[in-house]
C-alpha atoms as a PDB file:
ATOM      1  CA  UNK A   1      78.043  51.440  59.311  1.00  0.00           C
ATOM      2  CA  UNK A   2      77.035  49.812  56.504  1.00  0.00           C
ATOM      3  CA  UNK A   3      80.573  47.952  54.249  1.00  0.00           C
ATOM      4  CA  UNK A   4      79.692  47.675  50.156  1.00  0.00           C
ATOM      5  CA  UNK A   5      81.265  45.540  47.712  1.00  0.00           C
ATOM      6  CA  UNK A   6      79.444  47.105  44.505  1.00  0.00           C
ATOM      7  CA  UNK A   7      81.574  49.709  42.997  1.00  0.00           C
ATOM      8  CA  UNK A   8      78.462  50.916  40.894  1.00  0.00           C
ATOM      9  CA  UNK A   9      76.413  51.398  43.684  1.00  0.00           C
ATOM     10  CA  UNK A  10      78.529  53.386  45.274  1.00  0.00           C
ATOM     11  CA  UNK A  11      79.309  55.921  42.317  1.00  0.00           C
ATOM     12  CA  UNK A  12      75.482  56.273  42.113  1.00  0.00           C
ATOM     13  CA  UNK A  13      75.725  57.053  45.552  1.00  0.00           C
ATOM     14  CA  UNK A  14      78.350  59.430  44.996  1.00  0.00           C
ATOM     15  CA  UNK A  15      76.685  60.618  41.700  1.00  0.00           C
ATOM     16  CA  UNK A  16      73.210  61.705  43.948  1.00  0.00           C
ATOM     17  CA  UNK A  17      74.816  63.196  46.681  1.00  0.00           C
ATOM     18  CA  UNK A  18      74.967  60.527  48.737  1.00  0.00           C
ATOM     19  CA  UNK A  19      70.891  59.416  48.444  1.00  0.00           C
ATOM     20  CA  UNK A  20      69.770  56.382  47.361  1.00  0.00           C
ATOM     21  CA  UNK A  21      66.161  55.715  47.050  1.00  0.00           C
ATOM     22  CA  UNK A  22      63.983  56.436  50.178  1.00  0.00           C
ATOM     23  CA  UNK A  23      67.492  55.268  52.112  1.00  0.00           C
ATOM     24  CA  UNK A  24      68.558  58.015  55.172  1.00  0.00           C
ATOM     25  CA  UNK A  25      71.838  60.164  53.680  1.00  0.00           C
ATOM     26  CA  UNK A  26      74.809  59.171  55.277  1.00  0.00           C
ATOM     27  CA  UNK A  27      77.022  61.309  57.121  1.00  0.00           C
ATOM     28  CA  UNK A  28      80.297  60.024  55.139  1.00  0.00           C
ATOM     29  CA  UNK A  29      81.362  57.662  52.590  1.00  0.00           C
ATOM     30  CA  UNK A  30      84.764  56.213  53.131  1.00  0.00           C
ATOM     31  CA  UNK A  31      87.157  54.034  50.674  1.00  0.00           C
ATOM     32  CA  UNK A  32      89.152  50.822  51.894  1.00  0.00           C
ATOM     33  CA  UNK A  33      90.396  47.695  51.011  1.00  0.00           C
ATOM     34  CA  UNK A  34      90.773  44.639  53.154  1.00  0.00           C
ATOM     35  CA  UNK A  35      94.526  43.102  52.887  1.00  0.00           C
ATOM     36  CA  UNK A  36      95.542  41.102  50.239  1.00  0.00           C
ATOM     37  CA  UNK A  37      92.439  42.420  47.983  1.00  0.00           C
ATOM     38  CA  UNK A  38      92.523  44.327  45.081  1.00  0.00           C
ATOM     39  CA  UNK A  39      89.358  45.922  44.867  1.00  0.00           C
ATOM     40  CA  UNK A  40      87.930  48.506  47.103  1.00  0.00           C
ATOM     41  CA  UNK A  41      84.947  48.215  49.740  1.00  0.00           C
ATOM     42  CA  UNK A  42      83.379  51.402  50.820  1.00  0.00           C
ATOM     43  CA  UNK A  43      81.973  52.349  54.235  1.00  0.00           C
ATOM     44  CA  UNK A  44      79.102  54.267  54.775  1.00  0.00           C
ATOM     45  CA  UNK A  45      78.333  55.917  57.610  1.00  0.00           C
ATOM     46  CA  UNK A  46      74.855  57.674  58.906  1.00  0.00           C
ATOM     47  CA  UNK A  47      75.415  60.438  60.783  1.00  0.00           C
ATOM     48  CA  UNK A  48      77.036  60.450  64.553  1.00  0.00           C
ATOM     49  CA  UNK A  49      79.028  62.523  66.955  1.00  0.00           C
ATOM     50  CA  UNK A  50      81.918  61.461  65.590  1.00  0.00           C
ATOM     51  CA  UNK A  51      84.157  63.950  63.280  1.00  0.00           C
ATOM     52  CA  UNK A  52      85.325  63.118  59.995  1.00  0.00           C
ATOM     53  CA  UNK A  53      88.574  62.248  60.882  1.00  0.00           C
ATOM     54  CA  UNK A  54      88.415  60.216  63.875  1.00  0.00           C
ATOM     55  CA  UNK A  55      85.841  57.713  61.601  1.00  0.00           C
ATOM     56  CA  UNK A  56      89.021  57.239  59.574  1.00  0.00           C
ATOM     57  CA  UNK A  57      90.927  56.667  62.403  1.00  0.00           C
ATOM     58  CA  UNK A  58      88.315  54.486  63.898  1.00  0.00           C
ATOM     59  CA  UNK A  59      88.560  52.516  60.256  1.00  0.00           C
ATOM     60  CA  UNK A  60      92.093  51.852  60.672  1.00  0.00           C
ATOM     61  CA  UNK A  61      92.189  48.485  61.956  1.00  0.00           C
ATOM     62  CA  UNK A  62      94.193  44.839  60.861  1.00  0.00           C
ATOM     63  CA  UNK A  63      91.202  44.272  58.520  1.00  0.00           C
ATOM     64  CA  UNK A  64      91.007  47.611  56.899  1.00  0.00           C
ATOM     65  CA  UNK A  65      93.764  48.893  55.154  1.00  0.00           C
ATOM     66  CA  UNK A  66      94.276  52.609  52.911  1.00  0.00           C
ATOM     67  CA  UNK A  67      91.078  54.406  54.569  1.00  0.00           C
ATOM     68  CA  UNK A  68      89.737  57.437  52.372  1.00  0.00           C
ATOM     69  CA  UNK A  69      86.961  59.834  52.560  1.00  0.00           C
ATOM     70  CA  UNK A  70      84.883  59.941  49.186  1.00  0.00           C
ATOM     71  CA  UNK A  71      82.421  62.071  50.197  1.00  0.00           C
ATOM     72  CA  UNK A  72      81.125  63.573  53.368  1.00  0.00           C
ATOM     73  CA  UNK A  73      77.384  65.540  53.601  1.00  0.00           C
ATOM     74  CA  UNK A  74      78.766  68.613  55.142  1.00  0.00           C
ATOM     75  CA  UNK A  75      81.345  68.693  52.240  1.00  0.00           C
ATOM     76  CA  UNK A  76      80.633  66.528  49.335  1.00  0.00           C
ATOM     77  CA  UNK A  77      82.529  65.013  46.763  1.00  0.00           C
ATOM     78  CA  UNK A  78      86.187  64.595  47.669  1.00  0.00           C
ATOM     79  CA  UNK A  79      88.454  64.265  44.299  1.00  0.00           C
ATOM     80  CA  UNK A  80      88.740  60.479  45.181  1.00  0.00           C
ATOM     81  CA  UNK A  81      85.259  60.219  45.250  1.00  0.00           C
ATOM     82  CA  UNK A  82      85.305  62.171  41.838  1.00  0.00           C
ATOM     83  CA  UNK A  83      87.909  59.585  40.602  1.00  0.00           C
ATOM     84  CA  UNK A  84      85.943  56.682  42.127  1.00  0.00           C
ATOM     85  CA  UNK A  85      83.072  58.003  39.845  1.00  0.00           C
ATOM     86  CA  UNK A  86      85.186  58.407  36.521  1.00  0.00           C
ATOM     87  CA  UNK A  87      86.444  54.459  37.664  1.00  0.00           C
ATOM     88  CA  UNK A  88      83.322  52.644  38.661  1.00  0.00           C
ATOM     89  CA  UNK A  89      80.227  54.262  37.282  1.00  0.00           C
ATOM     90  CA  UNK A  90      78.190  53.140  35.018  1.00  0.00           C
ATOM     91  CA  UNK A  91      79.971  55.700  31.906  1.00  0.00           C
ATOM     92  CA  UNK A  92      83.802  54.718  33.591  1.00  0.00           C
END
């Protein structure tokens, strides 16, 4: 799992369908923030065993509060990952 604290990079992840460069796709790209922040991280995640929604539950921890899935490969864009987009990227 790799956390990211650059809103922009994450739309353009978003944006490409979750590729970045010569980077391996992740499996799912999940929205948090840590308590007392206002900003959101993001979580990505290369693929696994593990089903979408037991990597939110795994998320759900003291230091991770309001977990979300953006996007996922099997699925894609979520409408919070849409809305992440419209928020963050480079035209939001």
């Amino acid at each position: 799992m790799a956390t990211v604290d650059d809103t922009k990079a994450i739309a353009t992840l978003l944006r490409n369908d979750g590729h970045y460069e010569d980077d391996p796709q992740p499996a799912v790209i999940i929205k948090y923030f840590n308590p007392g922040s206002t900003l959101p991280l993001a979580a990505v995640l290369y693929p696994s065993t593990a089903l979408e929604h037991e990597i939110v539950e795994l998320l759900k921890s003291p230091f991770v509060e309001d977990p979300n899935v953006l996007w996922t490969k099997d699925k894609g864009l979520t409408e919070l990952g849409r809305t992440w987009i419209d928020n963050y990227g480079d035209d939001g």
